[in-house]
Protein backbone atom coordinates (compact mmCIF):
# COMPACT_ATOMS: atom_id res chain seq x y z
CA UNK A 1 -9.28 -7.02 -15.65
CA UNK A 2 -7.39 -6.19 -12.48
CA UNK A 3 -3.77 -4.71 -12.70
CA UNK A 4 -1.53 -5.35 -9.68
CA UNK A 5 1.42 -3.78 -8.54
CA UNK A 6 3.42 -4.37 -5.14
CA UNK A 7 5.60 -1.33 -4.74
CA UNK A 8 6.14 -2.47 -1.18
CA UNK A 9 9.94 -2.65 -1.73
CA UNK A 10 10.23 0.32 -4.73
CA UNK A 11 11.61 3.80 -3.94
CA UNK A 12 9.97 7.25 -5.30
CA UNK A 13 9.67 7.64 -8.18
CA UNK A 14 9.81 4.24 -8.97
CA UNK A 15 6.23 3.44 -8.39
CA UNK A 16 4.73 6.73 -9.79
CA UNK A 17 6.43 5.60 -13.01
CA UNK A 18 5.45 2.03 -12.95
CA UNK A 19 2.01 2.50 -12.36
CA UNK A 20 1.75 5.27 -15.12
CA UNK A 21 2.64 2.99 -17.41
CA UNK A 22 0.15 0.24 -15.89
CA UNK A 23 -2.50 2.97 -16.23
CA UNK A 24 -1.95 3.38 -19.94
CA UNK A 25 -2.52 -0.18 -20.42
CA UNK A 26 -5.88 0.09 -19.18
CA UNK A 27 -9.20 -0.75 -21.00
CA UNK A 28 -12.30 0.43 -20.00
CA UNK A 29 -13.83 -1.18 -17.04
CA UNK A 30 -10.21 -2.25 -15.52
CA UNK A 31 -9.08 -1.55 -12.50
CA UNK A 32 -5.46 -2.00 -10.70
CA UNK A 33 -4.66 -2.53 -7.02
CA UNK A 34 -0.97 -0.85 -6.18
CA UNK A 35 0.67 -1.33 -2.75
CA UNK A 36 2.91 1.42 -1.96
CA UNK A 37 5.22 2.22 1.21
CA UNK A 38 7.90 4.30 0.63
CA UNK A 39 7.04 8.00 2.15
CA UNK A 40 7.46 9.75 -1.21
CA UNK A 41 5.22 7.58 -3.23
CA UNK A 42 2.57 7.68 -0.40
CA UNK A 43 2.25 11.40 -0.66
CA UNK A 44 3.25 11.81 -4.84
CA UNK A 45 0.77 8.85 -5.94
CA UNK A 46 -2.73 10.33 -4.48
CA UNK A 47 -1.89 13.92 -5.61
CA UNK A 48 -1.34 12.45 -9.29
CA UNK A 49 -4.23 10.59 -9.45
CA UNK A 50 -6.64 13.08 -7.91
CA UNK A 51 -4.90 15.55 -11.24
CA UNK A 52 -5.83 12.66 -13.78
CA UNK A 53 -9.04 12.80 -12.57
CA UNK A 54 -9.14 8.68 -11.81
CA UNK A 55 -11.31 7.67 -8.94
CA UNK A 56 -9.06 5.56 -6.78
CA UNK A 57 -9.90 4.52 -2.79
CA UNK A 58 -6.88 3.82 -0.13
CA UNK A 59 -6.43 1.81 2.63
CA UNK A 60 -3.47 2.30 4.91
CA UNK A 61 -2.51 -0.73 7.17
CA UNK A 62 -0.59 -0.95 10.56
CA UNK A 63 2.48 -1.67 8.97
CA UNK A 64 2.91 1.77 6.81
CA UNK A 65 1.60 0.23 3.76
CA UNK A 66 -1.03 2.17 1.58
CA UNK A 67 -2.98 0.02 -0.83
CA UNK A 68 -4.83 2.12 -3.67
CA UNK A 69 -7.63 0.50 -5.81
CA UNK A 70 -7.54 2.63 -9.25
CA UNK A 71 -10.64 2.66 -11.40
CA UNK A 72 -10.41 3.27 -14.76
CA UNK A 73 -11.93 6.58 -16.34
């Protein structure tokens, strides 16, 4: 199953804390696709992930927006 989260709009720490709670939710196998914008998140989110240990890839798009694809451990 694929999680999604558009945190276009959100404010740090907003997203961090959203998608922590998304990732707990996870089975095995799932994945979830956040959208993220806001400076704070953009730097906070990677550094937390690449802690956790989750394999995650990132795009970042013209208009400032970072889109991370978060695989499951």
């Amino acid at each position: 199953m694929q999680h999604e989260y558009d945190a276009t709009k959100d404010k740090c720490p907003l997203p961090l804390v959203k998608m922590r709670v998304m990732l707990k939710k996870m089975d095995t196998n799932d994945s979830c696709l956040i959208k993220i914008a806001d400076k704070g998140s953009i730097k906070d989110i990677p550094k937390f992930l690449a802690r956790s240990n989750y394999s995650f890839t990132h795009k970042t798009f013209d208009n400032g927006v970072v889109e991370l694809l978060i695989q499951n451990r």
